[in-house]
C-alpha atoms as a PDB file:
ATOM      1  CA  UNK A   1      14.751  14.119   9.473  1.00  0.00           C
ATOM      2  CA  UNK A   2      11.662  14.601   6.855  1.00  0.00           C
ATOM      3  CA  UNK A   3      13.259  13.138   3.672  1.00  0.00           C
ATOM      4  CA  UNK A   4      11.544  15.860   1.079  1.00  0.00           C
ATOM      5  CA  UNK A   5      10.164  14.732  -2.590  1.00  0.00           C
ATOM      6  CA  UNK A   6      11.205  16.900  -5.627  1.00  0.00           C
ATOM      7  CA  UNK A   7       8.100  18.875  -5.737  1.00  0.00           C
ATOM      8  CA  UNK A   8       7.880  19.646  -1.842  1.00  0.00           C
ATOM      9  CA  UNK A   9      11.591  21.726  -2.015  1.00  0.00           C
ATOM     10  CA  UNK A  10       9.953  25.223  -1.744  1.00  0.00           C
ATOM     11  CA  UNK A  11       8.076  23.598   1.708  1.00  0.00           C
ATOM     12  CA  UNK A  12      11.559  22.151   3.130  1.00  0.00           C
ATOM     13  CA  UNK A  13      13.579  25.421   2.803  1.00  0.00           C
ATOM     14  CA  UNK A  14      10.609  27.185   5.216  1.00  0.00           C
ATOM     15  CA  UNK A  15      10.986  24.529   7.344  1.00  0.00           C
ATOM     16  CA  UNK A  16      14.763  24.071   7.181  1.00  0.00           C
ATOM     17  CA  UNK A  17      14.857  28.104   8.254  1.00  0.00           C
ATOM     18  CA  UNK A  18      12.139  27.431  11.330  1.00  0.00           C
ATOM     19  CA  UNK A  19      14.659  24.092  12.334  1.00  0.00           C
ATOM     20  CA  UNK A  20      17.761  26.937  12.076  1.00  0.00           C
ATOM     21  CA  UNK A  21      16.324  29.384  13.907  1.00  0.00           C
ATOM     22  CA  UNK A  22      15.364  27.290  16.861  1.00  0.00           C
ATOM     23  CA  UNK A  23      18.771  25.621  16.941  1.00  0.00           C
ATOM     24  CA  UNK A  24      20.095  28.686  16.923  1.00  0.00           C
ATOM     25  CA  UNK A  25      18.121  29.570  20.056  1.00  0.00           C
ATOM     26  CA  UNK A  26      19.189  26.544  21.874  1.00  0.00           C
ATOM     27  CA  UNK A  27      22.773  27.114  21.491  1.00  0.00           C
ATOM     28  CA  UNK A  28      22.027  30.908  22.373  1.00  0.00           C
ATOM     29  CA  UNK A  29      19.617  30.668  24.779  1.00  0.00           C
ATOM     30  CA  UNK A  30      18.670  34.302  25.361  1.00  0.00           C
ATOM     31  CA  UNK A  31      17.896  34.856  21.553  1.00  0.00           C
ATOM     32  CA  UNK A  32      13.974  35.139  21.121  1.00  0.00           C
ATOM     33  CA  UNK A  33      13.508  33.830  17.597  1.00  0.00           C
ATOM     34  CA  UNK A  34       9.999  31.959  18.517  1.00  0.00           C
ATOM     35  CA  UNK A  35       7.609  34.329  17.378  1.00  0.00           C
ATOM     36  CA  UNK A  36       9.717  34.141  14.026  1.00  0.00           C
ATOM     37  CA  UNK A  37       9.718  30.612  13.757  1.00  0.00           C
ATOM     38  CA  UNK A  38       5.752  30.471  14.621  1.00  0.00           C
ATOM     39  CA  UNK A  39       5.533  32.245  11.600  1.00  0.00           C
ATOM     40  CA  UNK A  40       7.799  29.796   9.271  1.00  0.00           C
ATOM     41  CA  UNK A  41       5.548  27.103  10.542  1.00  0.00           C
ATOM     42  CA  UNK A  42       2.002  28.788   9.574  1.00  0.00           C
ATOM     43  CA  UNK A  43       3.349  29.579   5.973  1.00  0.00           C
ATOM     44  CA  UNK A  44       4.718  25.822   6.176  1.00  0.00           C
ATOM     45  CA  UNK A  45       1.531  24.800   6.983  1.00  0.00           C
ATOM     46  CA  UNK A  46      -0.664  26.670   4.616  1.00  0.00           C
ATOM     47  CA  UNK A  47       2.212  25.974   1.734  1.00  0.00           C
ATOM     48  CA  UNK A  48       1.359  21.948   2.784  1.00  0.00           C
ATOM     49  CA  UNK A  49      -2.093  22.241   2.445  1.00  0.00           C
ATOM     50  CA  UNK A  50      -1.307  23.934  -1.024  1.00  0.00           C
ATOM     51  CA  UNK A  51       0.845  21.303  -2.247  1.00  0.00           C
ATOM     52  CA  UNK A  52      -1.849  18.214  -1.458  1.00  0.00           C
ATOM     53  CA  UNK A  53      -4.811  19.974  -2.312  1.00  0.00           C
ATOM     54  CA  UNK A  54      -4.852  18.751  -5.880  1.00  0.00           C
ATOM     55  CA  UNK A  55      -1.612  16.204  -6.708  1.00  0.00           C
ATOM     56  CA  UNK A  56      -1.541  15.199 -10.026  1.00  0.00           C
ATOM     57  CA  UNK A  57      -1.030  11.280 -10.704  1.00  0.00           C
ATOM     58  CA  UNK A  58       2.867  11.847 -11.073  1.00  0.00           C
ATOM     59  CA  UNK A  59       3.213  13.053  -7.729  1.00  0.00           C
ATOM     60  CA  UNK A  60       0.628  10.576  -6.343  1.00  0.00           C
ATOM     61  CA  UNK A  61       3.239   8.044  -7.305  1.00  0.00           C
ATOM     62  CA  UNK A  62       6.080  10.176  -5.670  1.00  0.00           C
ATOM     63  CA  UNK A  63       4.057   9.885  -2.486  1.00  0.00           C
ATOM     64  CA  UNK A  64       2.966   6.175  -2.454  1.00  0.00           C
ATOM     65  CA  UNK A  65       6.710   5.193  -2.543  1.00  0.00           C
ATOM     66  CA  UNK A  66       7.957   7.867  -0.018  1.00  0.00           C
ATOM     67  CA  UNK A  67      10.523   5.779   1.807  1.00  0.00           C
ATOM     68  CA  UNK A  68       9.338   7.055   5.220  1.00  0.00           C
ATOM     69  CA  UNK A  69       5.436   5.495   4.797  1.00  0.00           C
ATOM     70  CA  UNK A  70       4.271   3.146   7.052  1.00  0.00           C
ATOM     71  CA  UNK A  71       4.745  -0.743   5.828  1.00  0.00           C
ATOM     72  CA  UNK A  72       3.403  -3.739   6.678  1.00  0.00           C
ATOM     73  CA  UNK A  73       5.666  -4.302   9.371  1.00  0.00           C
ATOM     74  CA  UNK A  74       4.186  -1.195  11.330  1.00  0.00           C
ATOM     75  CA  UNK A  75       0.411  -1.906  10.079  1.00  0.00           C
ATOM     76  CA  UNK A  76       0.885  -5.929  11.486  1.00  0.00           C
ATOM     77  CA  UNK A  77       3.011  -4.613  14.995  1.00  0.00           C
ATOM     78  CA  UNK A  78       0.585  -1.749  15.802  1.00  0.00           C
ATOM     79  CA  UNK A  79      -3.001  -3.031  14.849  1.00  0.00           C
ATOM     80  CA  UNK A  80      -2.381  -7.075  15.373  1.00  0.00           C
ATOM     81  CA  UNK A  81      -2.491  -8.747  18.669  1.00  0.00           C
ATOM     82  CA  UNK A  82      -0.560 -12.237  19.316  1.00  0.00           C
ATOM     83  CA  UNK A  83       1.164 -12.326  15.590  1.00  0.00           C
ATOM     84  CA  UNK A  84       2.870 -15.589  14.604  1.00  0.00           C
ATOM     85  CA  UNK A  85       4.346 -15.309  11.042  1.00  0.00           C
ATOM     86  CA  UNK A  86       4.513 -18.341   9.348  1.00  0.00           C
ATOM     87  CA  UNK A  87       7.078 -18.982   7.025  1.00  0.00           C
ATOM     88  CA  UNK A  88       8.264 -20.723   3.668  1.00  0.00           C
ATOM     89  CA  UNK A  89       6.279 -22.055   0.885  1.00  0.00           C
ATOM     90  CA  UNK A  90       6.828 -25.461   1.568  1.00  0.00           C
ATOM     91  CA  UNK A  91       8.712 -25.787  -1.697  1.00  0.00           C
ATOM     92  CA  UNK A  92      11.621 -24.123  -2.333  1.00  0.00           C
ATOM     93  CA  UNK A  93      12.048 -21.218   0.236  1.00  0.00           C
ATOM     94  CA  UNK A  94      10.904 -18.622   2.254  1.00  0.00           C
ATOM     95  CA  UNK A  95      10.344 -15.521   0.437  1.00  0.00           C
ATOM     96  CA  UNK A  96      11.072 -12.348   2.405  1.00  0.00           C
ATOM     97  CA  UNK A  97       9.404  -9.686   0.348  1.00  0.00           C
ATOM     98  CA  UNK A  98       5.967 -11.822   1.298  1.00  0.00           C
ATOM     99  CA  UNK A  99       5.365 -11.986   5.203  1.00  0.00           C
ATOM    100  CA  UNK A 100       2.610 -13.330   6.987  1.00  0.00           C
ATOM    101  CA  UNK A 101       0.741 -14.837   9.707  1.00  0.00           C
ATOM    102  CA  UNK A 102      -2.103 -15.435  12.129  1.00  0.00           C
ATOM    103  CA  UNK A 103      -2.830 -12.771  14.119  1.00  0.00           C
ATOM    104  CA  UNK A 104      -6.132 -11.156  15.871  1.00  0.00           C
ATOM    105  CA  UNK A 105      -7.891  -8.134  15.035  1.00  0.00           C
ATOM    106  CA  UNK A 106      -9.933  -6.680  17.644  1.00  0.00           C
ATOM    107  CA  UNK A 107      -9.556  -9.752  19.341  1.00  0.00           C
ATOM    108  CA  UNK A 108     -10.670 -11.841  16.586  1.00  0.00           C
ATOM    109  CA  UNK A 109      -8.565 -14.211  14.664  1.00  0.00           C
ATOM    110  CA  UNK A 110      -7.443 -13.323  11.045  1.00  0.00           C
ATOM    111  CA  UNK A 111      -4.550 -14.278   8.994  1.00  0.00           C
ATOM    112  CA  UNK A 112      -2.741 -11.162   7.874  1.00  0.00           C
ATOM    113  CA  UNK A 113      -0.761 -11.444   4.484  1.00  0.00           C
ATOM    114  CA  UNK A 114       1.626  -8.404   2.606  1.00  0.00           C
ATOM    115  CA  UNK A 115       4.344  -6.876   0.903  1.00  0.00           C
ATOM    116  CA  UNK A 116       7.412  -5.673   2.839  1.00  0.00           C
ATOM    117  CA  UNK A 117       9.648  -3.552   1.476  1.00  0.00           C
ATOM    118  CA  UNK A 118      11.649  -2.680   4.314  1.00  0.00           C
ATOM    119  CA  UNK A 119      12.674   0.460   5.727  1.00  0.00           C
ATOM    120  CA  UNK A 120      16.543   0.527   5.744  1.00  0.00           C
ATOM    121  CA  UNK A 121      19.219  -0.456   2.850  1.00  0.00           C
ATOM    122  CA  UNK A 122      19.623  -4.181   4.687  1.00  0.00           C
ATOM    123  CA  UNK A 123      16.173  -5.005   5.397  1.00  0.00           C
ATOM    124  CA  UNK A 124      15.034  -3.913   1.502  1.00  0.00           C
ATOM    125  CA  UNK A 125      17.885  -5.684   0.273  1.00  0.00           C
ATOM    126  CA  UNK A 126      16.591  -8.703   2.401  1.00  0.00           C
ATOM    127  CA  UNK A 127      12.730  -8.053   1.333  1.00  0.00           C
ATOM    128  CA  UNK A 128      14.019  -7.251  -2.325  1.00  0.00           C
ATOM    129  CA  UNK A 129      11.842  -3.903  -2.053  1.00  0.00           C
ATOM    130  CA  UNK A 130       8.763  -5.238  -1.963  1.00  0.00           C
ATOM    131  CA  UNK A 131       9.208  -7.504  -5.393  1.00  0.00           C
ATOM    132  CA  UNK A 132       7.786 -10.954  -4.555  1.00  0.00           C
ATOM    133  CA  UNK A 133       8.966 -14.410  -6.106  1.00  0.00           C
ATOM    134  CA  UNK A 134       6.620 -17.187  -6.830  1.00  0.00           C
ATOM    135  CA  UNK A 135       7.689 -18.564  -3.459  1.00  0.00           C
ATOM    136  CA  UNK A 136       6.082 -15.399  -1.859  1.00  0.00           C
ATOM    137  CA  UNK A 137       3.229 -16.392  -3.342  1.00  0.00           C
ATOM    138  CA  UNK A 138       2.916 -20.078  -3.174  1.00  0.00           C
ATOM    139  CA  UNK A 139       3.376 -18.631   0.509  1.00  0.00           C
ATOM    140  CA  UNK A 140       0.366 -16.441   0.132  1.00  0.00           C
ATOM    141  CA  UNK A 141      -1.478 -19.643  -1.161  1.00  0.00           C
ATOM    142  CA  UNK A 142      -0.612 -21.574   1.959  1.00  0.00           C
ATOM    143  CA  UNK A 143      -1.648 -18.854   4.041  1.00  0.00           C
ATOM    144  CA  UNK A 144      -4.781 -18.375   2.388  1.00  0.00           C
ATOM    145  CA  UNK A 145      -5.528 -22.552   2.484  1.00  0.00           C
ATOM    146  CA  UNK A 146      -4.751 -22.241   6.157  1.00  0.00           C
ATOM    147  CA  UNK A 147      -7.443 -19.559   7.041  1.00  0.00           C
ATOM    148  CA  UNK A 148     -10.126 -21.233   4.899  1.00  0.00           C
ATOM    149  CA  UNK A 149      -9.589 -24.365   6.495  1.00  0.00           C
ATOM    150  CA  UNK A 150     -10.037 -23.220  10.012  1.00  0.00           C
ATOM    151  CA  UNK A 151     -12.023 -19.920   8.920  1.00  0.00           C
ATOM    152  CA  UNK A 152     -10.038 -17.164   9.333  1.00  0.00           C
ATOM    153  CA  UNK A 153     -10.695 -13.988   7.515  1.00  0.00           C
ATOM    154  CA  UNK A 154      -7.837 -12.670   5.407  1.00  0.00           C
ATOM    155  CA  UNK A 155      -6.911  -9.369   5.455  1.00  0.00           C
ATOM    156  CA  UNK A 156      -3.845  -8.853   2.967  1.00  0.00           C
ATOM    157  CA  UNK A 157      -1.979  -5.050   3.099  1.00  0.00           C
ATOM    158  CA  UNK A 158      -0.528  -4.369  -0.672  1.00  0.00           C
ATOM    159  CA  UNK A 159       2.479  -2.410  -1.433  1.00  0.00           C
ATOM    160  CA  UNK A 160       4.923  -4.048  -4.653  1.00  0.00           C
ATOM    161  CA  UNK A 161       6.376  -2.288  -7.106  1.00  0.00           C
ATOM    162  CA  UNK A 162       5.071  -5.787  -9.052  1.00  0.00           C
ATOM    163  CA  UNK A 163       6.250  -9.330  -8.762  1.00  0.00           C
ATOM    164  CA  UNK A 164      10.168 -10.134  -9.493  1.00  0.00           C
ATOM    165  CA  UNK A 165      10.856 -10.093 -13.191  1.00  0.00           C
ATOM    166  CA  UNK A 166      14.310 -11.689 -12.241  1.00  0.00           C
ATOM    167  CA  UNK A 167      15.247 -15.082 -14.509  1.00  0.00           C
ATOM    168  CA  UNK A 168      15.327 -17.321 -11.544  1.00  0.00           C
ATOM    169  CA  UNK A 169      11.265 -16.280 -10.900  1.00  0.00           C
ATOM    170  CA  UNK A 170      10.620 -16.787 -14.259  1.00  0.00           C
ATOM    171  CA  UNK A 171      12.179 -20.471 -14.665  1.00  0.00           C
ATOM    172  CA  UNK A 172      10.389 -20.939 -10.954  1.00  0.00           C
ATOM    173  CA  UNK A 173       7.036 -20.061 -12.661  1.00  0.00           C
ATOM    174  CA  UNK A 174       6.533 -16.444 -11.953  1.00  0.00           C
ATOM    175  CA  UNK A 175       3.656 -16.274 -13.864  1.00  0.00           C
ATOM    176  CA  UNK A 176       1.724 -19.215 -12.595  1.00  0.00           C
ATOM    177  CA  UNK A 177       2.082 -18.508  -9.132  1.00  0.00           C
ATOM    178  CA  UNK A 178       0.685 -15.447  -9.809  1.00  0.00           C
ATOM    179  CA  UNK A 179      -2.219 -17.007 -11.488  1.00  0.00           C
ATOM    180  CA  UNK A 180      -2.701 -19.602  -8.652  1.00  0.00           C
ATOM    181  CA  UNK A 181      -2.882 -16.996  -6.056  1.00  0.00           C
ATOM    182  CA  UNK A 182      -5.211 -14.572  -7.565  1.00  0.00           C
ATOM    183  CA  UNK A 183      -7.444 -18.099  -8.478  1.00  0.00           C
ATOM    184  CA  UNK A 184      -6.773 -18.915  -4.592  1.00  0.00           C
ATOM    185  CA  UNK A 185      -8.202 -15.260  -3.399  1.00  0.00           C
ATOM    186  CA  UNK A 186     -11.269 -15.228  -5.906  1.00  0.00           C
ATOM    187  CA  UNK A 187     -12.482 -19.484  -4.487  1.00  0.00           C
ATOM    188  CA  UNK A 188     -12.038 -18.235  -0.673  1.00  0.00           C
ATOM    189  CA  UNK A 189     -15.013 -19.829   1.481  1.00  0.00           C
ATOM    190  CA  UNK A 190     -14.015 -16.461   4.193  1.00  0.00           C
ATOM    191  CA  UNK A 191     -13.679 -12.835   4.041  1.00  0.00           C
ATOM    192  CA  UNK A 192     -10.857 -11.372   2.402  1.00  0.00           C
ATOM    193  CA  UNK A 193      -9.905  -7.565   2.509  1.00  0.00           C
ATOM    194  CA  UNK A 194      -7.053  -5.958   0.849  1.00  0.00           C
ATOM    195  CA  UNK A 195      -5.606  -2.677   1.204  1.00  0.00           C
ATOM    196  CA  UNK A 196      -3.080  -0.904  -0.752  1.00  0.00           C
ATOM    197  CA  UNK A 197      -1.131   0.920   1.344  1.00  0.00           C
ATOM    198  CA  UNK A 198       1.411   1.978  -1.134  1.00  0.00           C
ATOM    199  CA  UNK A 199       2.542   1.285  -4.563  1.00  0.00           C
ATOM    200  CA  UNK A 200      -0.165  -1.853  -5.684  1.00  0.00           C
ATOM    201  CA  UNK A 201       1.781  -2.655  -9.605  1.00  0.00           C
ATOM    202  CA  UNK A 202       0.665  -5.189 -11.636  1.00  0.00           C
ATOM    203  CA  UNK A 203       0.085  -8.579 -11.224  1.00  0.00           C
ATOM    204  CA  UNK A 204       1.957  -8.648  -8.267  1.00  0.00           C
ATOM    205  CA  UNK A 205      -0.539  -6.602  -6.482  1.00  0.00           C
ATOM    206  CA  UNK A 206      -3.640  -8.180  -8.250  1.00  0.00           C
ATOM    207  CA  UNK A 207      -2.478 -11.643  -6.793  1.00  0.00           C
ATOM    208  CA  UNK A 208      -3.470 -10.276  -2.957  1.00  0.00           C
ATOM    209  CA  UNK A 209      -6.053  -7.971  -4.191  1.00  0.00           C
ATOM    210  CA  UNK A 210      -8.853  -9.915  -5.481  1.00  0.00           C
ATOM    211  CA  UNK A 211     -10.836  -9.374  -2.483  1.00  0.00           C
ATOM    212  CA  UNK A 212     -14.521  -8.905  -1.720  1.00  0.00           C
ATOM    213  CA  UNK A 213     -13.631  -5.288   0.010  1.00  0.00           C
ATOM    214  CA  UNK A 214     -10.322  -2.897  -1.809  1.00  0.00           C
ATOM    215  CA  UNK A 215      -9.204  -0.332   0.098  1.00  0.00           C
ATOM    216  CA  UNK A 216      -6.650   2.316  -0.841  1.00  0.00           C
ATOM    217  CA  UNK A 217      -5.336   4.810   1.035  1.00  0.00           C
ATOM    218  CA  UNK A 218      -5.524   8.369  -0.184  1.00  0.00           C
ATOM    219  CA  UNK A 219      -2.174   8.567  -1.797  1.00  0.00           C
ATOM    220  CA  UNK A 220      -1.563   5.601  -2.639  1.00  0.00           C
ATOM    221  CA  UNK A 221      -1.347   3.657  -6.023  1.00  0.00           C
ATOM    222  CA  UNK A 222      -2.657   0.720  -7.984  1.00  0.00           C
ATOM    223  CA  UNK A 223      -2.208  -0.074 -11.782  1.00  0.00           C
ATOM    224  CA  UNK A 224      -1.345  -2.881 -14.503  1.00  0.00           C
ATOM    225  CA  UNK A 225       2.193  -1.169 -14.892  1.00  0.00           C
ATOM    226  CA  UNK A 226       4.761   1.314 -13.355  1.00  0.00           C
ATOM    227  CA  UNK A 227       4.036   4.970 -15.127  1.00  0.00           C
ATOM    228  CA  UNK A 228       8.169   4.677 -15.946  1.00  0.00           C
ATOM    229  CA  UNK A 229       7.482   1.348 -17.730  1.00  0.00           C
ATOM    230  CA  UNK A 230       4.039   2.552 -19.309  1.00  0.00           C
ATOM    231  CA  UNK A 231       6.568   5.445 -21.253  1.00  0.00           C
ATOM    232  CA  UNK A 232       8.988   3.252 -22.438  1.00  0.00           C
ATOM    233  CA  UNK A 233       6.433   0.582 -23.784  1.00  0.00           C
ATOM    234  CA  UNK A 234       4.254   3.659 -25.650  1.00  0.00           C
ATOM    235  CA  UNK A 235       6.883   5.777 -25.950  1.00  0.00           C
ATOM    236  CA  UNK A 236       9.841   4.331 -25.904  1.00  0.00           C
ATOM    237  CA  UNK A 237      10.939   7.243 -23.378  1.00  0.00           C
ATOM    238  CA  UNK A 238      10.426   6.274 -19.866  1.00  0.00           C
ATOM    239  CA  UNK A 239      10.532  10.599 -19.277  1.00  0.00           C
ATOM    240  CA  UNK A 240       7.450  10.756 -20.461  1.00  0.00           C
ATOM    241  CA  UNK A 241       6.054   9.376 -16.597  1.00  0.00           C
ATOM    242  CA  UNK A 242       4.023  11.950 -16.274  1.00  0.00           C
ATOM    243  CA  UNK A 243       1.853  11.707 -19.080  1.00  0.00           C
ATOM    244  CA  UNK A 244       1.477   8.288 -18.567  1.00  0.00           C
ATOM    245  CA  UNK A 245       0.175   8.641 -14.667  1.00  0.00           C
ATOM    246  CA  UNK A 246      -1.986  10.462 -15.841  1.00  0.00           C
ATOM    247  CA  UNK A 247      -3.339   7.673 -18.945  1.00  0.00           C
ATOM    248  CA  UNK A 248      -3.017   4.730 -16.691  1.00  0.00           C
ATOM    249  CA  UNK A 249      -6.212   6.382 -13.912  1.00  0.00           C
ATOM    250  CA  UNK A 250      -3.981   4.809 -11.112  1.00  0.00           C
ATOM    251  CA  UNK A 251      -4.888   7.219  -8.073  1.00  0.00           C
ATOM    252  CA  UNK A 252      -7.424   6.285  -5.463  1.00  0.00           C
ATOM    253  CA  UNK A 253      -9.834   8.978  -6.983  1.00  0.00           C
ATOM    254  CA  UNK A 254     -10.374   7.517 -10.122  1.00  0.00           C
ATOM    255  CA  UNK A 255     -10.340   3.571  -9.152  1.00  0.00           C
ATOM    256  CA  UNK A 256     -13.393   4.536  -6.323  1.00  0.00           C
ATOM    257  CA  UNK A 257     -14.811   5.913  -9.907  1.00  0.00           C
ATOM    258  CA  UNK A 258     -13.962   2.863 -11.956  1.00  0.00           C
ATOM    259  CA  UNK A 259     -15.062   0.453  -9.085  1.00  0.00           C
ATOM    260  CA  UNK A 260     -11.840  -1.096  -8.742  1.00  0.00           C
ATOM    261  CA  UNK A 261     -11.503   0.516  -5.490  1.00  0.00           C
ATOM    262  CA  UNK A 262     -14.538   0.748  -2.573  1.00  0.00           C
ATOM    263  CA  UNK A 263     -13.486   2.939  -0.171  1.00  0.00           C
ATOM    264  CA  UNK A 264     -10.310   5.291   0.377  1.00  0.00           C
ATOM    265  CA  UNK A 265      -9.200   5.922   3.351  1.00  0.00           C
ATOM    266  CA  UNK A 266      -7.699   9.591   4.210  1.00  0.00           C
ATOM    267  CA  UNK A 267      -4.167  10.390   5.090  1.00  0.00           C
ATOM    268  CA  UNK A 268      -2.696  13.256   7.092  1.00  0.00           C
ATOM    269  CA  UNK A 269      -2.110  16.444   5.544  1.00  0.00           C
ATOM    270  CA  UNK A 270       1.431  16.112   3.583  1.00  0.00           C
ATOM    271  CA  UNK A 271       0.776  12.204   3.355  1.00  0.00           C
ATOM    272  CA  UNK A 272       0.654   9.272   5.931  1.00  0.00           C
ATOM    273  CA  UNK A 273       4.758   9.410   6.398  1.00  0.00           C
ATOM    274  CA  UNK A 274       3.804  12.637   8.371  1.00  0.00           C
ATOM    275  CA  UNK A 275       1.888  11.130  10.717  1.00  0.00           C
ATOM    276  CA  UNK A 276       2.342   7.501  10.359  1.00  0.00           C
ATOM    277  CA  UNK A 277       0.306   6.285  14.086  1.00  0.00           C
ATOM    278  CA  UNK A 278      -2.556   8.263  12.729  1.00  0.00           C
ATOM    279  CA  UNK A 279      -2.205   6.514   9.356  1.00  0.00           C
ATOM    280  CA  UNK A 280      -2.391   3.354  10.749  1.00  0.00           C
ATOM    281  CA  UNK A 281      -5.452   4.227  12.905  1.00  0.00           C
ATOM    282  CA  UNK A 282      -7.518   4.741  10.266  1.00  0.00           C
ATOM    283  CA  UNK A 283      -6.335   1.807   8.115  1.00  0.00           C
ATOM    284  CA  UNK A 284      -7.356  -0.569  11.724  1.00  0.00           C
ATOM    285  CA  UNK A 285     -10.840   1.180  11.721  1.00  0.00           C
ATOM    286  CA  UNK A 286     -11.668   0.623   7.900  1.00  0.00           C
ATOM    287  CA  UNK A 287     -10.344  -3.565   8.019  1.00  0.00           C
ATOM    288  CA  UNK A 288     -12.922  -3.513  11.058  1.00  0.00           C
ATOM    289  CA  UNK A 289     -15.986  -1.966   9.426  1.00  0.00           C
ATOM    290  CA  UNK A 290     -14.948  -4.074   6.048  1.00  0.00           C
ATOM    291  CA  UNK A 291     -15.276  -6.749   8.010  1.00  0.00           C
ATOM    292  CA  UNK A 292     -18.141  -6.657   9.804  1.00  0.00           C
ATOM    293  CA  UNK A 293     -20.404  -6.399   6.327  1.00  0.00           C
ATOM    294  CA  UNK A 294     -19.320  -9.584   6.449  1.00  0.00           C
ATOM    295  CA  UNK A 295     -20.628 -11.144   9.475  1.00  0.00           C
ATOM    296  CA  UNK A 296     -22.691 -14.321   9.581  1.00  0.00           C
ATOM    297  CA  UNK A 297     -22.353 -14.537   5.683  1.00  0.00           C
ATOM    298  CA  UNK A 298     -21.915 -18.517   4.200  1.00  0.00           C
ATOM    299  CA  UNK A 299     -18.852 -19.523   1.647  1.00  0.00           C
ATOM    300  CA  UNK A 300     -21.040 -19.213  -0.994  1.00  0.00           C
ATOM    301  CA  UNK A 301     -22.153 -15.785  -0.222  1.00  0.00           C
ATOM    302  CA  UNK A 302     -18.598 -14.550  -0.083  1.00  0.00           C
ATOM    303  CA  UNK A 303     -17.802 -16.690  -3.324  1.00  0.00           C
ATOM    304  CA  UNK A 304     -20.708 -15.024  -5.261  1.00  0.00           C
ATOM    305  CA  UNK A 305     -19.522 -11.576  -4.073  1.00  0.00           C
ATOM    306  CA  UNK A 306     -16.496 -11.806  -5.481  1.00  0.00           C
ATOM    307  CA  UNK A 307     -18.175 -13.234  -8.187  1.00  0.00           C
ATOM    308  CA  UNK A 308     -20.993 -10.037  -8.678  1.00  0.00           C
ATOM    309  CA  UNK A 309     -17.618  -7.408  -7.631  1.00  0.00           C
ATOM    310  CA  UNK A 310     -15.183  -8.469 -10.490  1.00  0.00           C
ATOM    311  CA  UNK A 311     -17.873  -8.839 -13.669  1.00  0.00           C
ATOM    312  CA  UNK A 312     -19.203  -5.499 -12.950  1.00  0.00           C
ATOM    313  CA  UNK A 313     -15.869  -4.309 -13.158  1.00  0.00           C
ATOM    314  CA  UNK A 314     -15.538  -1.614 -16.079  1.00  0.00           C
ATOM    315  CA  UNK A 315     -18.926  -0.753 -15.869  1.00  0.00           C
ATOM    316  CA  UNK A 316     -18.748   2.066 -13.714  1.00  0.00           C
ATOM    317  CA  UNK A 317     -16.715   5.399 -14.905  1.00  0.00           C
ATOM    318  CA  UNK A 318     -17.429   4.145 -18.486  1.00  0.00           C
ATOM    319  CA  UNK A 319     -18.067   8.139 -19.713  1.00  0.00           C
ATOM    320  CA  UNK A 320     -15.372   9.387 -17.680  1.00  0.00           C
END
């Protein structure tokens, strides 16, 4: 069952009557209610289309951390051949919320790196919803020294909330690790790729996102802080979300504008928990084609795009 956000209510009573009439039909088979249901489904439809065709940043958010979108689980089972997670930061312990591996893409090798959140009240109690601990990234690190060693591209697939602000993280050096693994994306001698496939918050997200390519999907999200945290810092009112969605320019629209972003990636009408194989399609075709402007380039050509990519940022979308 389609778990519905606040502002999508009007669109699951039209659908909830469609669902009741055709249930009703089933139990009473000679009852012709199709024609009648056809009907809920085309104002469902057009009322979809309404909805999406202009979110604000509020309900960008809403979408980006539906529970039902696909994670990086499903993005690493359906697009990557011959996984083999690696685990454990060789220091203190594995971190859950972090999982990666190496893995081929189109038949190439690549080591794929995210945020899980889970899908189910164990496993996001077991990933700690997507909230990584320095281990997670000291993990990230490892990974990352492991595919420039042996030239692997990395391809990372964001979606955090941010990094753990738990005191345990912070007397493991939250903030370092962060700082190491952001340092460890920016000196990579291979390609690296990110896509936010979700929620991308703060540092957290920033630490597997300094990449020569950033992709977002349509709906998804990427800022310094949480819109809920924004309010309560400026405002001391964390109600005042909405407003500060809109401050923060966190949608996919404005970061293409800003040049944070290069390229977003469409989602299904109603958002890519709707569709979720289609979703994941077109997040397998854009990693290929980032990829491939890649080919045959040296270390020092991927170093000095990184390089060119992060001290023109802010200089695009300056009069916006």
């Amino acid at each position: 069952m389609t778990q519905y956000l606040d502002f999508e209510k009007p669109l699951a009573e039209i659908e909830g009557k469609a669902e009741e009439l055709r249930a009703m039909a089933r139990e009473t088979p000679e009852m012709d209610v199709e024609k009648e249901a056809a009907a809920l489904d085309k104002k469902a439809a057009d009322l979809l289309k309404s909805l999406y065709a202009d979110l604000s940043a509020w309900r960008k958010c809403q979408v980006a951390r539906h529970p039902e979108r696909p994670h990086c689980q499903d993005y690493i089972d359906a697009l990557f051949t011959e996984y083999t997670p690696l685990a454990g930061d060789r220091n203190f312990a594995d971190d859950h919320a972090v999982m990666g591996g190496i893995a081929r893409l189109d038949d190439k090798p690549v080591m794929v790196i995210g945020h899980e959140k889970g899908n189910d009240t164990k496993s996001r109690i077991e990933r700690n919803f997507g909230m990584a601990r320095p281990e997670g990234y000291r993990k990230a690190i490892r990974l990352m020294d492991l595919a420039d060693r042996f030239g692997l591209p990395v391809i990372t697939l964001v979606d955090t909330p941010g990094a753990y602000p738990g005191k345990g993280a912070e007397e493991r050096g939250q903030s370092e690790a962060i700082a190491r693994s952001t340092e460890k994306c920016l000196s990579l001698g291979v390609p690296l790729i990110s896509v936010v496939i979700g929620e991308g918050g703060s540092g957290g997200a920033v630490a597997f996102a300094s990449a020569n390519r950033v992709a977002m999907l349509e709906h998804s999200v990427y800022s310094v802080i949480s819109p809920e945290g924004c309010a309560s810092i400026l405002w001391k009112d964390a109600e005042k979300m909405r407003e500060a969605a809109d401050a923060l320019r966190l949608t996919s629209k404005d970061l293409l504008e800003l040049g944070v972003c290069d390229k977003v990636i469409p989602e299904p009408q109603g958002g890519a928990h709707r569709d979720a194989a289609k979703t994941v399609k077109a997040v397998g075709k854009a990693l290929t084609a980032m990829l491939a402007e890649f080919n045959g380039q040296s270390s020092d050509d991927l170093r000095a795009d990184r390089r060119r990519k992060y001290l023109d940022l802010g200089s695009k979308g300056l009069a916006a």
